[in-house]
C-alpha atoms as a PDB file:
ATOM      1  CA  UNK A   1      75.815 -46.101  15.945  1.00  0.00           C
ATOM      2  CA  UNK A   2      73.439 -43.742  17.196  1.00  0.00           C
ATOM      3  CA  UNK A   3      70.429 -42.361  15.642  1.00  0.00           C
ATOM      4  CA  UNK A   4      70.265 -39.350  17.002  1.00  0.00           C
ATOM      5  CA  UNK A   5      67.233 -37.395  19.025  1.00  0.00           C
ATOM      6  CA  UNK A   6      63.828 -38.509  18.155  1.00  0.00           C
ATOM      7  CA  UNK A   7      62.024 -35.230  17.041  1.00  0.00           C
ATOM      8  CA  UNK A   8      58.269 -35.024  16.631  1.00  0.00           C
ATOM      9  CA  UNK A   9      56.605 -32.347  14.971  1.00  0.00           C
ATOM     10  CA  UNK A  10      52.933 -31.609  16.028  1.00  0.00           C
ATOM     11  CA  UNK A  11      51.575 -29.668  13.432  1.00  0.00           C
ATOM     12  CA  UNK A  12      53.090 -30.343  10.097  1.00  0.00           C
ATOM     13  CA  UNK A  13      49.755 -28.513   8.236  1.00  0.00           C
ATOM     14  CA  UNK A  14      51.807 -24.723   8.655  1.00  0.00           C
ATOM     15  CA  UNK A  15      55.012 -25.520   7.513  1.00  0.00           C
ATOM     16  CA  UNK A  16      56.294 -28.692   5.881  1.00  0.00           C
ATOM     17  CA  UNK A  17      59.492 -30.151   7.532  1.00  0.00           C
ATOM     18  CA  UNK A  18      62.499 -29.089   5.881  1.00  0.00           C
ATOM     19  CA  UNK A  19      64.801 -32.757   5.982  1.00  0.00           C
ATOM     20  CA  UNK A  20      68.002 -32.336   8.752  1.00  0.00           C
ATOM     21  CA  UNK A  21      71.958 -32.623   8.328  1.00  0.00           C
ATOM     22  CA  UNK A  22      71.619 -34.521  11.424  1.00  0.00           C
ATOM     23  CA  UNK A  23      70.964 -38.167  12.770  1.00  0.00           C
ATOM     24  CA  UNK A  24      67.861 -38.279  14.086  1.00  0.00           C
ATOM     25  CA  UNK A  25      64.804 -40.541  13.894  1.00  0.00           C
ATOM     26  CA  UNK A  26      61.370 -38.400  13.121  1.00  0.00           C
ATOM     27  CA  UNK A  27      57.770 -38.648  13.630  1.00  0.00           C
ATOM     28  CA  UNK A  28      54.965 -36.265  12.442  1.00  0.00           C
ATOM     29  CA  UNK A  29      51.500 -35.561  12.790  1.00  0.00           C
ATOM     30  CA  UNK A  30      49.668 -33.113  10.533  1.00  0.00           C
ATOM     31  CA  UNK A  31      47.255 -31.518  13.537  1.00  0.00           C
ATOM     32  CA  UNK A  32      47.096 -32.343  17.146  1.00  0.00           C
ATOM     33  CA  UNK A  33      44.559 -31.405  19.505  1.00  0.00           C
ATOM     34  CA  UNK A  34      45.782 -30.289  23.534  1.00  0.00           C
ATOM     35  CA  UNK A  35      44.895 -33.658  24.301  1.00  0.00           C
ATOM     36  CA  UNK A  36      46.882 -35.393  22.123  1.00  0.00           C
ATOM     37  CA  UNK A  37      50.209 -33.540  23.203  1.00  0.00           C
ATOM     38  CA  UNK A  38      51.162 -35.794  25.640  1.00  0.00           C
ATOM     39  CA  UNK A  39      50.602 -38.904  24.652  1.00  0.00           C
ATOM     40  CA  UNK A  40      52.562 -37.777  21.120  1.00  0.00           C
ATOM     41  CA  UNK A  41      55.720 -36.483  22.762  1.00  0.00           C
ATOM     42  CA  UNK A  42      56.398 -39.276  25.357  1.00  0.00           C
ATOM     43  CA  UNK A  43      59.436 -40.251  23.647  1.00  0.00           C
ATOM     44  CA  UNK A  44      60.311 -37.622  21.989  1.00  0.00           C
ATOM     45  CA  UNK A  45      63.545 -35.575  22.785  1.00  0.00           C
ATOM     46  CA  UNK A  46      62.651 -32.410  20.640  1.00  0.00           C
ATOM     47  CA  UNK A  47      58.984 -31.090  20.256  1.00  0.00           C
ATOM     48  CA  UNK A  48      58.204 -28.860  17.140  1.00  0.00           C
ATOM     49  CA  UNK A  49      55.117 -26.849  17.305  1.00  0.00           C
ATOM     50  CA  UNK A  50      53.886 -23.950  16.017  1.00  0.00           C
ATOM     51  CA  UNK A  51      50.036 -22.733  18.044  1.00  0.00           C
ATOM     52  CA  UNK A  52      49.888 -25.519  20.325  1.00  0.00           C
ATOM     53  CA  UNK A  53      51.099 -24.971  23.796  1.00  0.00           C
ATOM     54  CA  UNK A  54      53.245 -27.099  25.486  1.00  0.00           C
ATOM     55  CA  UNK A  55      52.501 -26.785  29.556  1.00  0.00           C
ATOM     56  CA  UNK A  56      54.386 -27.851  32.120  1.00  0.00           C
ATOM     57  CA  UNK A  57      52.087 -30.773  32.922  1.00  0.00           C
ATOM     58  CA  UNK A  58      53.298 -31.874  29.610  1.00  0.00           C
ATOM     59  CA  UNK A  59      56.667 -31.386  30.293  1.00  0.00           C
ATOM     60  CA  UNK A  60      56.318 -33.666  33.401  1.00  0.00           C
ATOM     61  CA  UNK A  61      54.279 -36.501  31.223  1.00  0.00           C
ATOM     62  CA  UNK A  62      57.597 -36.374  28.660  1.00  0.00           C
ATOM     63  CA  UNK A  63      60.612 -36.528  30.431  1.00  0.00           C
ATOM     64  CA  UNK A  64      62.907 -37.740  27.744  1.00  0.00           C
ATOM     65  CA  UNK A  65      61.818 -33.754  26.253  1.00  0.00           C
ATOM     66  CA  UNK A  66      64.560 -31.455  26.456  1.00  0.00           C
ATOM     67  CA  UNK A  67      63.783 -28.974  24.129  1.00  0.00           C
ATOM     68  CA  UNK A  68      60.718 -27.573  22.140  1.00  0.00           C
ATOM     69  CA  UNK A  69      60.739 -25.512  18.785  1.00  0.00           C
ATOM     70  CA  UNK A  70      58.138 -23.049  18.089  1.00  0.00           C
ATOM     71  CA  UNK A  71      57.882 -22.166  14.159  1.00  0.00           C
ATOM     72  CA  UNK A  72      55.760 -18.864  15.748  1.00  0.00           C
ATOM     73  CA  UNK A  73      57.443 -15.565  16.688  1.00  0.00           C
ATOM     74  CA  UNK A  74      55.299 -15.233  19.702  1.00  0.00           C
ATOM     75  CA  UNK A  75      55.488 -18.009  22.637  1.00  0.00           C
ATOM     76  CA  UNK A  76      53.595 -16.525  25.285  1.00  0.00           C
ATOM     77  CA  UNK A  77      52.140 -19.666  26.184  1.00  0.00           C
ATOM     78  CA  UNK A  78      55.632 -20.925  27.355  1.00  0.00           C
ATOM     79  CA  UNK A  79      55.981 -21.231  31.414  1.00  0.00           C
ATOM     80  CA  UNK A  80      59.945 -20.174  31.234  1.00  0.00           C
ATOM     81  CA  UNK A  81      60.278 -20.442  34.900  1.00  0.00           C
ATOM     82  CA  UNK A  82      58.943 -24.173  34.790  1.00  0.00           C
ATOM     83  CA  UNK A  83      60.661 -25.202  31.395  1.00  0.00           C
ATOM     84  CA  UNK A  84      63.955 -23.593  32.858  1.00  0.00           C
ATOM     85  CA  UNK A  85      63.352 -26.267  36.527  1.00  0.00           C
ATOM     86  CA  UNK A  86      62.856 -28.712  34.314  1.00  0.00           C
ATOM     87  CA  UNK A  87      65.934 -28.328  31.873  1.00  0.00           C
ATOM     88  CA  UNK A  88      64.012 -27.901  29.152  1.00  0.00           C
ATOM     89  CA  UNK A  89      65.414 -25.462  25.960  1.00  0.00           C
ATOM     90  CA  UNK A  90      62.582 -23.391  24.148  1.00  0.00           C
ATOM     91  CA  UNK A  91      64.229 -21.733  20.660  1.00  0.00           C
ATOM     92  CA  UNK A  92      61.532 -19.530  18.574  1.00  0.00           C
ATOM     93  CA  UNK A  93      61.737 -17.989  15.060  1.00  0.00           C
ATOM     94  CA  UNK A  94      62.256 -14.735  15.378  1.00  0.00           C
ATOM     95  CA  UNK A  95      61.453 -11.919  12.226  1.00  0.00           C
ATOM     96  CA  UNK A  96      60.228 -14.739  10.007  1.00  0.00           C
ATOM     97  CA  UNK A  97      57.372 -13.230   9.484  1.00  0.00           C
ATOM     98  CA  UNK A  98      57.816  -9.545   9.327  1.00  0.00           C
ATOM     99  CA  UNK A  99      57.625  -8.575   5.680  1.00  0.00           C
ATOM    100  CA  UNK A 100      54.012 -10.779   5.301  1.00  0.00           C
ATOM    101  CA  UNK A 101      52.310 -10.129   8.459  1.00  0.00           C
ATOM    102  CA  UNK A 102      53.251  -6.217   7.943  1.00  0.00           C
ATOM    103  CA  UNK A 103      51.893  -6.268   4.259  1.00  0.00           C
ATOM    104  CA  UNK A 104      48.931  -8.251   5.774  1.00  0.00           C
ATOM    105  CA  UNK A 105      48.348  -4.921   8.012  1.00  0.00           C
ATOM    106  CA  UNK A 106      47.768  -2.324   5.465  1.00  0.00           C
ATOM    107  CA  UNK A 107      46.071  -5.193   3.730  1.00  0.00           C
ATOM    108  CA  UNK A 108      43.626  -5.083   6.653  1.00  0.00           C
ATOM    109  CA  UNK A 109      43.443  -1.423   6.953  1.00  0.00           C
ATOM    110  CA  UNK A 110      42.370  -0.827   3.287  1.00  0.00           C
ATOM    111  CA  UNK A 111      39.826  -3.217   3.542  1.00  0.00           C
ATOM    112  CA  UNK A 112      38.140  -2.164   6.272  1.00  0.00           C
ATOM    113  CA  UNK A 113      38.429   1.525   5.526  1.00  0.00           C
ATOM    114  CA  UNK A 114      37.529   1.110   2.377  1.00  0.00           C
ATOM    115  CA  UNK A 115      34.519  -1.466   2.935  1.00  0.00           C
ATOM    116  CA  UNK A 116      36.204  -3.559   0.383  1.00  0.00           C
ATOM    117  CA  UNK A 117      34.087  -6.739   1.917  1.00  0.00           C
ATOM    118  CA  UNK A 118      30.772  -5.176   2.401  1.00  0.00           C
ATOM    119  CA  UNK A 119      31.373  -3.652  -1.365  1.00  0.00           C
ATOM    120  CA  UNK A 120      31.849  -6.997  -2.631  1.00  0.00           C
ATOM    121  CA  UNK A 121      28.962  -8.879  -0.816  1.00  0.00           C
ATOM    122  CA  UNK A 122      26.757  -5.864  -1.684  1.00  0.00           C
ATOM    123  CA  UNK A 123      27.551  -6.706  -5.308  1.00  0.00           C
ATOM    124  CA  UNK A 124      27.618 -10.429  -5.484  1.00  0.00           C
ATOM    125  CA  UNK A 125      24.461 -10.713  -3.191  1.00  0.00           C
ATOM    126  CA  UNK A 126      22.192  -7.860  -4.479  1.00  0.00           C
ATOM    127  CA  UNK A 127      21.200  -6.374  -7.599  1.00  0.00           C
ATOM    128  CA  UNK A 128      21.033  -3.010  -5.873  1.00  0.00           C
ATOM    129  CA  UNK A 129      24.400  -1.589  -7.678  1.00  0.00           C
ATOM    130  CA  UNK A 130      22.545  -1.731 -10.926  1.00  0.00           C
ATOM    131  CA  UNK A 131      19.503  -0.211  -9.719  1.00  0.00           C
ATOM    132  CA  UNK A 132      20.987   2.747  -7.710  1.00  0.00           C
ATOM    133  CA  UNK A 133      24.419   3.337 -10.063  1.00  0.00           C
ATOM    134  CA  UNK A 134      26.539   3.800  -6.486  1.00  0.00           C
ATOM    135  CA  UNK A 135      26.919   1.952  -3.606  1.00  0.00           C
ATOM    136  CA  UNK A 136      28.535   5.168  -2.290  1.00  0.00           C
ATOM    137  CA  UNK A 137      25.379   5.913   0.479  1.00  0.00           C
ATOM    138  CA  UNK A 138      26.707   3.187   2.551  1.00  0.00           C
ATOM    139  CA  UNK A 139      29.962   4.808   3.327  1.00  0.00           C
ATOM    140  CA  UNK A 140      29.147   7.616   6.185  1.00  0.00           C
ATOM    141  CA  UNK A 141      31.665   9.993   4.829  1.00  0.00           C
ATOM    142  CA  UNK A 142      34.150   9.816   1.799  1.00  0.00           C
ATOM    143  CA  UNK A 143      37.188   7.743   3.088  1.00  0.00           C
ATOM    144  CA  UNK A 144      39.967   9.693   3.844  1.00  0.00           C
ATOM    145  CA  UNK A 145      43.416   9.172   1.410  1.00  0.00           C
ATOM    146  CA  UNK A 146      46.501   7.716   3.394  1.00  0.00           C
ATOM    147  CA  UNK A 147      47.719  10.772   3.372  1.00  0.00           C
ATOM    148  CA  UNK A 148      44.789  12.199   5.368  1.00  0.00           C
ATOM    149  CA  UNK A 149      45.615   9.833   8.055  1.00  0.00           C
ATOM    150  CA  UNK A 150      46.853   9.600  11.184  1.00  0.00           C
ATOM    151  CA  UNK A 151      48.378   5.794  11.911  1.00  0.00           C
ATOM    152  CA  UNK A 152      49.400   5.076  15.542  1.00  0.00           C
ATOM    153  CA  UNK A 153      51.612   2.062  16.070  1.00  0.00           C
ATOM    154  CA  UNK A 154      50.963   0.134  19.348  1.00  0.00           C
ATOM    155  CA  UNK A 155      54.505  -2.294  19.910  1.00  0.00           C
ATOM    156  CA  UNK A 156      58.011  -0.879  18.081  1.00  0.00           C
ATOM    157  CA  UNK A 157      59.626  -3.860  17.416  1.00  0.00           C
ATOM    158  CA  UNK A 158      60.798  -5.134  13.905  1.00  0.00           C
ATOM    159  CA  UNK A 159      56.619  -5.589  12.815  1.00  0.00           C
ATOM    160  CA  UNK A 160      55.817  -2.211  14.203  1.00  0.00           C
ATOM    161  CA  UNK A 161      59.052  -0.251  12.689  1.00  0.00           C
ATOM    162  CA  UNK A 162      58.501  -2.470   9.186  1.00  0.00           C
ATOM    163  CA  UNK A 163      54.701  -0.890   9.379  1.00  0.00           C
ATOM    164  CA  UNK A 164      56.205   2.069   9.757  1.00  0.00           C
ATOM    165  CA  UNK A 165      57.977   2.097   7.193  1.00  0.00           C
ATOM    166  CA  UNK A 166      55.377   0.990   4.863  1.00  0.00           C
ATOM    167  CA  UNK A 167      52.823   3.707   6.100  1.00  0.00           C
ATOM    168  CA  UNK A 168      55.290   6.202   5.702  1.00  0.00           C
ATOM    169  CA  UNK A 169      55.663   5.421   1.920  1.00  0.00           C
ATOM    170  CA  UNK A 170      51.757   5.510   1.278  1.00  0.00           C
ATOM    171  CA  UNK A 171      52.293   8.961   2.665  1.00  0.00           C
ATOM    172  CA  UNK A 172      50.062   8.600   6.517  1.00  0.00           C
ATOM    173  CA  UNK A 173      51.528  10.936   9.833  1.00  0.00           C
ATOM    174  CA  UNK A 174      52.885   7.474  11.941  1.00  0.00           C
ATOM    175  CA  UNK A 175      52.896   7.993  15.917  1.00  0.00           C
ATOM    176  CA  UNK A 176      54.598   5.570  17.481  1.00  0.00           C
ATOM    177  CA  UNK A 177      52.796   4.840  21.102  1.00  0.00           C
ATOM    178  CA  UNK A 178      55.136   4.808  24.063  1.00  0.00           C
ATOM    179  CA  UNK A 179      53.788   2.053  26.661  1.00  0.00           C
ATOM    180  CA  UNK A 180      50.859   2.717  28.901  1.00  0.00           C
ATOM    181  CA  UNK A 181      50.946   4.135  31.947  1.00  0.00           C
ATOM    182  CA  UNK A 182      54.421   6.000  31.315  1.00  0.00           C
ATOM    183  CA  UNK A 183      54.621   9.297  32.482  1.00  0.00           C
ATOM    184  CA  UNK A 184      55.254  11.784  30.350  1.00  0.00           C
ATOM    185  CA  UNK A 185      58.164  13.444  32.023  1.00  0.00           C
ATOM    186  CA  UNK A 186      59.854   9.881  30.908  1.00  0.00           C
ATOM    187  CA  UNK A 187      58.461   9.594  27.220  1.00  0.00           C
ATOM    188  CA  UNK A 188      61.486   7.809  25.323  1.00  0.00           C
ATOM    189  CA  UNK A 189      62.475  10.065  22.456  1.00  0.00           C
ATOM    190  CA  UNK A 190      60.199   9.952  19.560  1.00  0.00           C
ATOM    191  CA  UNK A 191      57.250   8.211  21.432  1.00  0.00           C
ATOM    192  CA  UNK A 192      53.802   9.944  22.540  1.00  0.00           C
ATOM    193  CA  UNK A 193      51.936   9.191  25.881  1.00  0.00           C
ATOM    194  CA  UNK A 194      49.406   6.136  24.601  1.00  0.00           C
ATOM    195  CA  UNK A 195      45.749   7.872  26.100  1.00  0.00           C
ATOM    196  CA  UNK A 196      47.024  11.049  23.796  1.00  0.00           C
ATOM    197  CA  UNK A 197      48.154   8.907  20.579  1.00  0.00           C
ATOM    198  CA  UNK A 198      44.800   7.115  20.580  1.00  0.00           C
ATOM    199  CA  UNK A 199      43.040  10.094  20.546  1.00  0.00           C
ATOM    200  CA  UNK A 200      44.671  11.612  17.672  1.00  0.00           C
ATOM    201  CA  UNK A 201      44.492   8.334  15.851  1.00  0.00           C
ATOM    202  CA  UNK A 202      42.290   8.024  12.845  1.00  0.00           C
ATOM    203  CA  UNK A 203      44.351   4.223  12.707  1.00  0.00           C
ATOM    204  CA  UNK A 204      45.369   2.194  15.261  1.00  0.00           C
ATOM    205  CA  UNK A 205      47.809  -1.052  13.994  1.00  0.00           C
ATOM    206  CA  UNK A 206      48.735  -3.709  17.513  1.00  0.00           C
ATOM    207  CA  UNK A 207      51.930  -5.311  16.313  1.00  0.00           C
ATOM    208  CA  UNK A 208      52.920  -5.442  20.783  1.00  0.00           C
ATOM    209  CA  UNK A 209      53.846  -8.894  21.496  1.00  0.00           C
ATOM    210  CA  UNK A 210      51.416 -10.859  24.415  1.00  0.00           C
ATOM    211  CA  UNK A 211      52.180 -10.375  27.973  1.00  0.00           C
ATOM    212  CA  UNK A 212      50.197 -10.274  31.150  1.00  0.00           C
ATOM    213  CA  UNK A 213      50.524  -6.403  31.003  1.00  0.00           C
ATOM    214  CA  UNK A 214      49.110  -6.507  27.127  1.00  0.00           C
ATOM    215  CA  UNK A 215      46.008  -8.722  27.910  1.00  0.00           C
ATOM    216  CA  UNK A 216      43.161  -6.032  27.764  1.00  0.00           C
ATOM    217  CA  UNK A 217      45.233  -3.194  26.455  1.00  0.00           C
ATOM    218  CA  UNK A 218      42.645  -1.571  24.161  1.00  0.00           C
ATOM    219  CA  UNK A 219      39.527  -1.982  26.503  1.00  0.00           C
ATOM    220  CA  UNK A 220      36.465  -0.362  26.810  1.00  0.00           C
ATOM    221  CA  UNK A 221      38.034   3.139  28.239  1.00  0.00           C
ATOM    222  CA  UNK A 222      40.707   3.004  25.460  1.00  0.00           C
ATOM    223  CA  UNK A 223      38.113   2.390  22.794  1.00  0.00           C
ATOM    224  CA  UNK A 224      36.048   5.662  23.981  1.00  0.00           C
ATOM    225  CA  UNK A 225      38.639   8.123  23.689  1.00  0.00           C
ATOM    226  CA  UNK A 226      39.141   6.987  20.111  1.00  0.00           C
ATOM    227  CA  UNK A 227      37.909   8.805  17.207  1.00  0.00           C
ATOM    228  CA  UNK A 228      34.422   7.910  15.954  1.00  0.00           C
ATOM    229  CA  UNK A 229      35.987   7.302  12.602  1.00  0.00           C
ATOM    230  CA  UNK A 230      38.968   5.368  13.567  1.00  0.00           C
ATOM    231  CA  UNK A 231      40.262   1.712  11.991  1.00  0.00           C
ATOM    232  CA  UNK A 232      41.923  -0.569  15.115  1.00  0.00           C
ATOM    233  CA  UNK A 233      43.632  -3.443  13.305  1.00  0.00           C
ATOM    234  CA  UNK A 234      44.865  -6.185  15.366  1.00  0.00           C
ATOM    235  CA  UNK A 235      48.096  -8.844  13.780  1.00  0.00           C
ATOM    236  CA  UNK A 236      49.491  -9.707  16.870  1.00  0.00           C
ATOM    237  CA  UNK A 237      48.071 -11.770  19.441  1.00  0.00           C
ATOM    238  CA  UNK A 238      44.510 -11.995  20.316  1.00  0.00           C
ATOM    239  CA  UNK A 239      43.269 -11.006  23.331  1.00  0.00           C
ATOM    240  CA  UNK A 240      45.524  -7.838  23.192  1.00  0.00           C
ATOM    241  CA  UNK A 241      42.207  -5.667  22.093  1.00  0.00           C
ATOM    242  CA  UNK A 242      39.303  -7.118  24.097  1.00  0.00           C
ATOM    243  CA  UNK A 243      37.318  -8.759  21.859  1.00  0.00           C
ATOM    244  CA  UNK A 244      33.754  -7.864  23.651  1.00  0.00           C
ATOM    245  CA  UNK A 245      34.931  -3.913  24.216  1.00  0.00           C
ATOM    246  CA  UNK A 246      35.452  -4.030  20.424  1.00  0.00           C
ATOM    247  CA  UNK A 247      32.164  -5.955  19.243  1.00  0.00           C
ATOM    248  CA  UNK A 248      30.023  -3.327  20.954  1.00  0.00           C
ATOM    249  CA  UNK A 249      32.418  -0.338  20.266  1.00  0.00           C
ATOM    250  CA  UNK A 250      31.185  -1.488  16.229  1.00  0.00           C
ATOM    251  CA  UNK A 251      28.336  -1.982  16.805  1.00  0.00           C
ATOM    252  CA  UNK A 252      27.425   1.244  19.088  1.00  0.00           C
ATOM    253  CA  UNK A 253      29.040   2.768  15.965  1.00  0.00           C
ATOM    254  CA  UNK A 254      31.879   4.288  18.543  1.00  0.00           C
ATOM    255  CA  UNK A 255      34.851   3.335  15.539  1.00  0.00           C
ATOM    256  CA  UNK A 256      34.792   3.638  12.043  1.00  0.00           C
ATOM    257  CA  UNK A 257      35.939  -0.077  11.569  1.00  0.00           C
ATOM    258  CA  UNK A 258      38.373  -3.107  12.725  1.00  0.00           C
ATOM    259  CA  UNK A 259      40.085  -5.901  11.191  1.00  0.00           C
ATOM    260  CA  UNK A 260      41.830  -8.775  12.954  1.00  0.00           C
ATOM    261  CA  UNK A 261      44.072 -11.694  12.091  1.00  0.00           C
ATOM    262  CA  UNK A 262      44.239 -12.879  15.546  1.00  0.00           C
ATOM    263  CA  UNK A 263      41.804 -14.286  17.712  1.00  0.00           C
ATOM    264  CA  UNK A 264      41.401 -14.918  21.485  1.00  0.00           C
ATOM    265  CA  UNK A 265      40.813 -18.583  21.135  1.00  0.00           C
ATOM    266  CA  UNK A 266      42.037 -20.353  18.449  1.00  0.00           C
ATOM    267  CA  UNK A 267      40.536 -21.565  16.103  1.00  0.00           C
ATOM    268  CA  UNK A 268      37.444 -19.869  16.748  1.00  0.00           C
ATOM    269  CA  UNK A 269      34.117 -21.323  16.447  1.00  0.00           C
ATOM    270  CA  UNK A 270      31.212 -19.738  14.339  1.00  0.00           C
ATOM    271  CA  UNK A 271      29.451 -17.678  16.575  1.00  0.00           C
ATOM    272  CA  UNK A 272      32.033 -17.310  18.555  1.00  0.00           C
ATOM    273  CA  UNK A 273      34.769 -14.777  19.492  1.00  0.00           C
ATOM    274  CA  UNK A 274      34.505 -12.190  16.692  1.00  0.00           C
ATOM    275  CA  UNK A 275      32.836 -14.528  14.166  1.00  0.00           C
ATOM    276  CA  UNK A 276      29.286 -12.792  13.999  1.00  0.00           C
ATOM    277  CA  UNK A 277      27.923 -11.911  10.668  1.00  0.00           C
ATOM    278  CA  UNK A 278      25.884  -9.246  12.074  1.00  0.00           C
ATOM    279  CA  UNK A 279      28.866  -7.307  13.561  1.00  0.00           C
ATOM    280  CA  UNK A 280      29.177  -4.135  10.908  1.00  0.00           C
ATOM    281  CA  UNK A 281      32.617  -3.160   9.783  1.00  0.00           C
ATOM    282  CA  UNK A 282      34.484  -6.269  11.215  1.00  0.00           C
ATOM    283  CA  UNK A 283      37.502  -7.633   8.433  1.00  0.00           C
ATOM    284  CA  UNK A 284      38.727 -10.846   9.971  1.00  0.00           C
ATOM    285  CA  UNK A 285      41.918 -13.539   8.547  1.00  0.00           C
ATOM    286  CA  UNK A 286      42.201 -16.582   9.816  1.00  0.00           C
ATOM    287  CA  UNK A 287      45.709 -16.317  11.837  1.00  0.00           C
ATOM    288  CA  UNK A 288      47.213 -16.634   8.392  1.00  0.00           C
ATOM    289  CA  UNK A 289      49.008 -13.122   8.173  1.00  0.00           C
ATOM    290  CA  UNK A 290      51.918 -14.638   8.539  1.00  0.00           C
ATOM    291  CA  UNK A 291      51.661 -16.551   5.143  1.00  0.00           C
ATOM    292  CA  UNK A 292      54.008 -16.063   2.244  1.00  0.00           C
ATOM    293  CA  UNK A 293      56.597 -17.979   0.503  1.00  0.00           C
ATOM    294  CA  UNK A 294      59.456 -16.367   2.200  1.00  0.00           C
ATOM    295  CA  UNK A 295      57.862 -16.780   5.309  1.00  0.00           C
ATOM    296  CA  UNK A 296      57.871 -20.145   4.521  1.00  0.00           C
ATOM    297  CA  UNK A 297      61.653 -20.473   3.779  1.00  0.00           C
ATOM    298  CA  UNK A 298      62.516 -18.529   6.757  1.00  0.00           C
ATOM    299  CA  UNK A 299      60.935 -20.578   9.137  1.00  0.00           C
ATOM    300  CA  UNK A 300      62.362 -23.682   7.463  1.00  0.00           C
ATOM    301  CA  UNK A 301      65.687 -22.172   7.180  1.00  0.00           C
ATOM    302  CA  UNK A 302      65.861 -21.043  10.741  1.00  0.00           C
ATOM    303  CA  UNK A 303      64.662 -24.360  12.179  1.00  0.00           C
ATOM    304  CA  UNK A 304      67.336 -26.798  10.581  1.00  0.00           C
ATOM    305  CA  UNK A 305      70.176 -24.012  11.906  1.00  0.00           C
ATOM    306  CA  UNK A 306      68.056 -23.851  15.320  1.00  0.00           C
ATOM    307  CA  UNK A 307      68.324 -27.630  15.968  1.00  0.00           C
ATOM    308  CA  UNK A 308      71.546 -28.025  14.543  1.00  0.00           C
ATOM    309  CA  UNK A 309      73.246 -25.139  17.014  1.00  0.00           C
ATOM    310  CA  UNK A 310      70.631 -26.731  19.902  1.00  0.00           C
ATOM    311  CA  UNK A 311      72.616 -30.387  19.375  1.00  0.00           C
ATOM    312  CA  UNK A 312      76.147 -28.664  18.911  1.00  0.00           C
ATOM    313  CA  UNK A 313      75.591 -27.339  22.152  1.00  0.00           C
ATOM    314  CA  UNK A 314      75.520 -23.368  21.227  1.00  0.00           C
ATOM    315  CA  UNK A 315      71.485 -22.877  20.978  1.00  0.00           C
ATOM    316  CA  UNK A 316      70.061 -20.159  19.216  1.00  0.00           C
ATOM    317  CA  UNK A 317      67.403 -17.919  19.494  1.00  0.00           C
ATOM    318  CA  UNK A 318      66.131 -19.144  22.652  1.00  0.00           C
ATOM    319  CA  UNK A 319      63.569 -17.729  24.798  1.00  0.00           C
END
């Protein structure tokens, strides 16, 4: 009788392992480093991971591997032209995260417009509430309402129209940006040329999944036609905003503020990346907008249907 695929899971600490329908023998490690990955999936016939990348080196290491499962929305790590030589199926959970990592956004936005960090340090750290009655002199002008802003979205896919959707409610003017470098003579319908939405933006939200053409995207040059007072809030990938453009954009005092769930290598280091105390205005999560109990079931949910369609022979949501 046989057992079925051998399945290894590399990270376990994001998601816990919903049990199968299926026959299948099952080994899992809570973390794994990029050197473990090959030595881990050498027998294994499916790979489930969620931020560690699986190259093609791997692939090559492994060749009982067939297919890989990434409990992420975004894979741009994944080689498809390699995994597709090599036979290899890569299935993704797509909109598992939308309602959290979109609620995580505005989350992000109020904090940093509204200095909700520095506000609370101020008052935990110092007794200088009490002495002065307002901490109000540390704001350079009163914060604007929602409904005095002016929210560009950068990427229109499910996150970007769910942000939408949200801002709309609190009552901000939402621009959706068309992509960069598309003349405006071809503008699809109900889009604005990027260069002119970031200058009318006093918010910028990245929700633009990670490409080669999205590495760098809000740079130096992008960051100087922005407003002085303008919030850029990052929950997509990082590396999408530069993070070195933005550190001295904040610290020049060129933007009002920035928040970021995402970081260009993760998990960062202190020191490192974005993770400066001295940086003024900064809001950062640690990758964890995604996080919420439906989130949760969704990803479980769609991995036992992924695998089970996968083995069937009918995969689903592949990349």
């Amino acid at each position: 009788m046989s057992t079925g695929p051998h399945i290894v899971c590399l990270e376990e600490c994001h998601c816990p392992i919903p049990k199968f329908p299926f026959p299948h023998t099952y080994r899992g490690y809570t973390s794994s480093t990029r050197e473990d990955v090959a030595t881990r999936l050498l027998d294994a016939d499916i790979a489930i991971t969620t931020i560690i990348p699986i190259s093609c080196a791997v692939l090559d290491q492994c060749p009982r591997l067939k297919c890989v499962y990434a409990m992420a929305t975004g894979t741009e790590w994944v080689d498809l032209e390699g995994f597709r030589k090599r036979g290899v199926t890569v299935i993704r959970a797509p909109q598992s995260n939308v309602d959290a990592v979109s609620e995580h956004a505005m989350a992000l936005y109020l904090a940093s417009r509204r200095k909700i960090v520095e506000m609370h340090n101020r008052c935990m750290r110092s007794n200088e509430y009490a002495e002065k009655g307002t901490l109000t002199h540390y704001f350079p002008a009163p914060p604007p309402s929602c409904s005095s802003e002016t929210l560009v979205i950068i990427g229109y896919g499910f996150l970007g129209k769910k942000v939408e959707k949200i801002a709309s409610a609190l009552g901000m003017r939402v621009i959706i940006a068309d992509r960069k470098g598309t003349p405006r003579e071809t503008l699809r319908e109900g889009r604005m040329e990027f260069e002119a939405a970031l200058k009318q933006a006093s918010v910028v939200i990245v929700t633009i999944a990670k490409t080669h053409d999205t590495i760098d995207l809000i740079d130096e040059k992008e960051l100087r036609m922005m407003r002085r007072d303008v919030i850029v809030v990052n929950v997509s990938r990082g590396g999408i905003v530069n993070e070195k453009a933005l550190i001295s954009a904040l610290r020049q005092g060129e933007i009002g503020g920035a928040a970021t769930d995402v970081f260009q290598n993760e998990p960062p280091q202190r020191n490192t990346s974005l993770l400066y105390e001295d940086i003024p205005n900064l809001t950062v999560s640690p990758h964890l907008a995604w996080y919420s109990d439906q989130t949760i079931r969704n990803l479980q949910d769609l991995l036992v249907r992924g695998l089970d369609a996968y083995l069937r022979g009918s995969p689903i949501n592949t990349v």
